[in-house]
Protein backbone atom coordinates (compact mmCIF):
# COMPACT_ATOMS: atom_id res chain seq x y z
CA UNK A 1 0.00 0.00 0.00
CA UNK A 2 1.42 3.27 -1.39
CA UNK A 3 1.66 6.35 1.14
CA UNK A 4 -0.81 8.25 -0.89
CA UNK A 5 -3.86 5.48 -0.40
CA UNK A 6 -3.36 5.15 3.35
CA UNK A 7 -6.22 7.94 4.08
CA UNK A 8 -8.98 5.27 4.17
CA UNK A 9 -6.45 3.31 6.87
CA UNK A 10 -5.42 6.41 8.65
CA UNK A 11 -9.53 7.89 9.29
CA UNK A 12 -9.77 3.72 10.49
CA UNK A 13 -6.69 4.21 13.12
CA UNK A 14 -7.86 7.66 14.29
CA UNK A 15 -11.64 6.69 14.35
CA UNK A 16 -11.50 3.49 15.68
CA UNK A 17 -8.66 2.51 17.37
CA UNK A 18 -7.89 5.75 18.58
CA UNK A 19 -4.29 6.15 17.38
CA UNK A 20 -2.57 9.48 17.58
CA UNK A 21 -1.93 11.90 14.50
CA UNK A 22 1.59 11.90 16.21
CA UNK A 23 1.94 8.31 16.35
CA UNK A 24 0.74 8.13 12.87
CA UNK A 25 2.58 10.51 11.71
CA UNK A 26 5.73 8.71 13.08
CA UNK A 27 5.04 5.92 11.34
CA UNK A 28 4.46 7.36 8.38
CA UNK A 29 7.92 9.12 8.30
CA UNK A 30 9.39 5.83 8.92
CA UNK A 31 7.78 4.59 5.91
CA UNK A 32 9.70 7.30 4.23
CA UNK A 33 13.01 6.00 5.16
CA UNK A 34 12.80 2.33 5.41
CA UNK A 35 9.51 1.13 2.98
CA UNK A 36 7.18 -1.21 4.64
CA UNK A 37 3.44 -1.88 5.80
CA UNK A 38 2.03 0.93 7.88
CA UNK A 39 0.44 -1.16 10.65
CA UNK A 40 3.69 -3.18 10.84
CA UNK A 41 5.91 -0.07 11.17
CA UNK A 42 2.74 0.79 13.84
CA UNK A 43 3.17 -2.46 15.60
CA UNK A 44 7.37 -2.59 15.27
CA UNK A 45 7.65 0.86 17.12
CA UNK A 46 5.32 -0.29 19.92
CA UNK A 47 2.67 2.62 18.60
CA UNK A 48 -0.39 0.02 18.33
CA UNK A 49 -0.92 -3.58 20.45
CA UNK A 50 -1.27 -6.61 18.62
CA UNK A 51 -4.37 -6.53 18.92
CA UNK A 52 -5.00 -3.87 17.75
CA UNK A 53 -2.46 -4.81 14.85
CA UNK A 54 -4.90 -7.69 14.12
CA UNK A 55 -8.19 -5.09 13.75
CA UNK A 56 -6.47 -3.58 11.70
CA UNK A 57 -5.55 -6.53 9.02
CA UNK A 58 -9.26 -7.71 9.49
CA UNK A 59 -10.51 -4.57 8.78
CA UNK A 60 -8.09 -4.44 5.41
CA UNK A 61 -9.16 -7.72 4.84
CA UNK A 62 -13.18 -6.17 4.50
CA UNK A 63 -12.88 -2.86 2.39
């Protein structure tokens, strides 16, 4: 998933699992320098749970 089609995922971190613009925006700069997944680079960093790691793959999974 490119940087520029994360804004469905992003609204889906902020609205529903209550993640921070600043840890989102953390991530995102990561991204940046070292290319992966979002919620991984979320998850690697501590930022999200796995739990919450896994809401977010099932809700990937149903858009």
């Amino acid at each position: 998933m490119l940087p520029s089609t994360y804004s469905g995922l992003i609204n889906f971190l902020q609205e529903d699992l209550a993640i921070s613009t600043a840890y989102i925006s953390v991530a995102l700069r990561h991204c940046e320098q070292d290319p992966g997944p979002l919620p991984m680079i979320l998850w690697q960093y501590g930022l999200i749970t796995l739990e919450q790691l896994d809401r977010i793959y099932d809700w990937q999974e149903s858009t």
